[in-house]
C-alpha atoms as a PDB file:
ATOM      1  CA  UNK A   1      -1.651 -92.856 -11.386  1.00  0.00           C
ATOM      2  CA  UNK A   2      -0.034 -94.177 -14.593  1.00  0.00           C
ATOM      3  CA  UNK A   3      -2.734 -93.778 -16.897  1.00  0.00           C
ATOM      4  CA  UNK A   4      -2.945 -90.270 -15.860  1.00  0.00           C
ATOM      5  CA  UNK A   5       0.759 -89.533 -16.630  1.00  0.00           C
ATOM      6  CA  UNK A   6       0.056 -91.371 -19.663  1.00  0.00           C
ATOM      7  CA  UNK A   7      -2.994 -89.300 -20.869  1.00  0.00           C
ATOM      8  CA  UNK A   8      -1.372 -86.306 -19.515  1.00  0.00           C
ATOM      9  CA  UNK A   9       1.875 -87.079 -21.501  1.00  0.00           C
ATOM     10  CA  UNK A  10      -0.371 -87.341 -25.302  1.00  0.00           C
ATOM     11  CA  UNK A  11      -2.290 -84.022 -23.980  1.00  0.00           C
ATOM     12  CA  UNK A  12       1.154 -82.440 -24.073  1.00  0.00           C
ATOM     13  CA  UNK A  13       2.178 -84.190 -27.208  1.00  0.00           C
ATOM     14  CA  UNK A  14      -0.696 -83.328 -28.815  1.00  0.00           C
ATOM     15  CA  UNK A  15      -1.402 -79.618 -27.983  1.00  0.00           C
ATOM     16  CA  UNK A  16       2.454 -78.864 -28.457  1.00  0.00           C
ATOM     17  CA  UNK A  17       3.665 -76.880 -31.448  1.00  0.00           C
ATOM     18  CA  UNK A  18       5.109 -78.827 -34.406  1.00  0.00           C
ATOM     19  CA  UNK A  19       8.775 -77.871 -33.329  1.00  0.00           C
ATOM     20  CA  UNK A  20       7.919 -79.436 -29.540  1.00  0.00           C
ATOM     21  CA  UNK A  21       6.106 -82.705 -30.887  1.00  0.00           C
ATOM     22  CA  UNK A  22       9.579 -83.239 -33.023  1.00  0.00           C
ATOM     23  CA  UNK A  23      11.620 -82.688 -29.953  1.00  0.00           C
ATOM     24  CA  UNK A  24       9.114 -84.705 -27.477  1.00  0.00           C
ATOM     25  CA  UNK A  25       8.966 -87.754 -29.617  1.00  0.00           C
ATOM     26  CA  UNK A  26       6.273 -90.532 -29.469  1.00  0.00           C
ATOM     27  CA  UNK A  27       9.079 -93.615 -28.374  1.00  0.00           C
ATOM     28  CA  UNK A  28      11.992 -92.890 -26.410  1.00  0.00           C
ATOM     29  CA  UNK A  29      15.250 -92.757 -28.479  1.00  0.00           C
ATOM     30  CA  UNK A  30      18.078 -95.464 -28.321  1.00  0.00           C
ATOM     31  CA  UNK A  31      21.152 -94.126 -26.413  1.00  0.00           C
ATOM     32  CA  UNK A  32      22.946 -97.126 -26.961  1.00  0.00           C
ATOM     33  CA  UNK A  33      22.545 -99.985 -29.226  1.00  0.00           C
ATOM     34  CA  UNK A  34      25.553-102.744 -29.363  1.00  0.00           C
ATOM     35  CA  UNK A  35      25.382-106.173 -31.293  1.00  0.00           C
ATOM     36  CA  UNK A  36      27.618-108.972 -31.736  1.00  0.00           C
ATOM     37  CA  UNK A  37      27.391-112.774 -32.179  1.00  0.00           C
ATOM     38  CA  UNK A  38      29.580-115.656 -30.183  1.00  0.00           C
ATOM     39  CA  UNK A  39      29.070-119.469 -31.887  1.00  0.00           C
ATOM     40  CA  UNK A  40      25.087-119.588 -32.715  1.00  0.00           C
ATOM     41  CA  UNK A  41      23.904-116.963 -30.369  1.00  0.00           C
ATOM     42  CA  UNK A  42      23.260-113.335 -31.407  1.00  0.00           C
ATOM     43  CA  UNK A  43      23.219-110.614 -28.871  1.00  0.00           C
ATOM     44  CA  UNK A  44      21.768-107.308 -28.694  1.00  0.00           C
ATOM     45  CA  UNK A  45      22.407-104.765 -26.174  1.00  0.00           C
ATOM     46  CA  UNK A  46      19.720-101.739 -26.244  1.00  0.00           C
ATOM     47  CA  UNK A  47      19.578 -98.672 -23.505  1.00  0.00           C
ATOM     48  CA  UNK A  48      16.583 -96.232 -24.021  1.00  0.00           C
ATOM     49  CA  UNK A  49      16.149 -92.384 -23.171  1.00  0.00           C
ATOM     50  CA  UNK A  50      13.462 -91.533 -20.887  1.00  0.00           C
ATOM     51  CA  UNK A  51      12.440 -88.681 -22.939  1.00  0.00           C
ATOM     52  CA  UNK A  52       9.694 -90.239 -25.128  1.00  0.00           C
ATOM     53  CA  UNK A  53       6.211 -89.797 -23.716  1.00  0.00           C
ATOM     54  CA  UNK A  54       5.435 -93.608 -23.459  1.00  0.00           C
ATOM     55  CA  UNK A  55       8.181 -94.206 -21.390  1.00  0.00           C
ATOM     56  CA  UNK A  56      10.973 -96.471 -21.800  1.00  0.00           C
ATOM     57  CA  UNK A  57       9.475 -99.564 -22.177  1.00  0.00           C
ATOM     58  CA  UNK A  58       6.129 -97.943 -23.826  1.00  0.00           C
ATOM     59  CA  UNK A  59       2.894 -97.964 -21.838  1.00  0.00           C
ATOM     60  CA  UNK A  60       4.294 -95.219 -19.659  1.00  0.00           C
ATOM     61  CA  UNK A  61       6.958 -97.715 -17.814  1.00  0.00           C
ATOM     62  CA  UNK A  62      10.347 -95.781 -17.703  1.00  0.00           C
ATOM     63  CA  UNK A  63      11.755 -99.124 -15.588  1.00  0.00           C
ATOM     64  CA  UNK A  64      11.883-102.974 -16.081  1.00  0.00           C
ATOM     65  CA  UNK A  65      13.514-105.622 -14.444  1.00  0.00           C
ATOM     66  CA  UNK A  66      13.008-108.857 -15.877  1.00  0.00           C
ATOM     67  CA  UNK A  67      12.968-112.149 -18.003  1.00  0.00           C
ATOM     68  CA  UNK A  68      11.130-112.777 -21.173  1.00  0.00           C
ATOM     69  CA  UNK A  69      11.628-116.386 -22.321  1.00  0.00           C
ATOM     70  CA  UNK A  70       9.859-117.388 -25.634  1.00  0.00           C
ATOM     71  CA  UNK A  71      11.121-120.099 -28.575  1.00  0.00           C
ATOM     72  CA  UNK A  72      14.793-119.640 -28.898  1.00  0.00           C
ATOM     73  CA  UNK A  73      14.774-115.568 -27.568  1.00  0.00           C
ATOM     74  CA  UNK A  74      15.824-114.609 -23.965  1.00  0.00           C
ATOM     75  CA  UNK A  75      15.374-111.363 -23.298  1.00  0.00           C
ATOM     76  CA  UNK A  76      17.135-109.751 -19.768  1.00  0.00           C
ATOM     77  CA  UNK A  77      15.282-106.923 -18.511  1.00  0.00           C
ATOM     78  CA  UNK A  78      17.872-104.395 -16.725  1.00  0.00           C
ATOM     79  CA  UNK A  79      16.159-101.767 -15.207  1.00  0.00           C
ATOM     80  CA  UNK A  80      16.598 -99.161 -18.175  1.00  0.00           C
ATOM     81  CA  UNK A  81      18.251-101.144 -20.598  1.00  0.00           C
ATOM     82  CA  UNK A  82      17.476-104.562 -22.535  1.00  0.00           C
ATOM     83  CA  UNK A  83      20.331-107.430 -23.516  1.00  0.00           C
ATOM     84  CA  UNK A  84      18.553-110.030 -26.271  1.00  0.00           C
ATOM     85  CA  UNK A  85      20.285-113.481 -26.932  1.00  0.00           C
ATOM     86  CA  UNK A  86      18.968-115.402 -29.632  1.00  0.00           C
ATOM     87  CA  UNK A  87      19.751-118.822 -30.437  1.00  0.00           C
ATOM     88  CA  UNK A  88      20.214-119.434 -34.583  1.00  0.00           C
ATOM     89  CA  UNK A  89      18.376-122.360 -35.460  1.00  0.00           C
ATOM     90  CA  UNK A  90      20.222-125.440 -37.745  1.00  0.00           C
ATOM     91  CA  UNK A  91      17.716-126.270 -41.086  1.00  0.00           C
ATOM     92  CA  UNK A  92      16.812-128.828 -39.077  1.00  0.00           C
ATOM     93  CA  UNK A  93      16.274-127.393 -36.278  1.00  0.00           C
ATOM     94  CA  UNK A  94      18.041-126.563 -33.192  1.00  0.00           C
ATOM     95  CA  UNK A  95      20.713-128.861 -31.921  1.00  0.00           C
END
């Protein structure tokens, strides 16, 4: 069922005029993008329009809900928005 959304999505992007491709959009735009930093930790807030034909979260998923762990990166899943936290690292590594 996905992939066929997903080839039916590039059929449209594809056979669309110029105008519609420009309007349609490979990657979903960012309604909302906030970033700030407490101590060593950065954060960055990111909500996504549906619009673009891969979806949300690319590969045709317009919804997430999750955890990504990897190094000093968390990254929150939240259904149709994202919230990164990285940890800056000392020169010597972290502490």
């Amino acid at each position: 069922m996905k992939k066929a959304l997903a080839f039916r999505g590039l059929y449209k992007l594809f056979t669309a005029s110029q105008k519609t491709k420009e309007e349609i959009g490979w990657a979903s735009k960012t309604i909302n993008k906030k970033k700030f930093k407490i101590g060593k930790y950065k954060f960055a807030y990111e909500r996504r329009d549906k619009s673009g034909v891969m979806g949300r979260f690319g590969g045709g998923w317009q919804y997430k809900l999750g955890i990504d762990i990897g190094g000093s990166t968390v990254i929150l899943n939240l259904l149709v928005a994202t919230l990164r936290i990285d940890h800056e690292k000392d020169k010597e590594g972290l502490k």
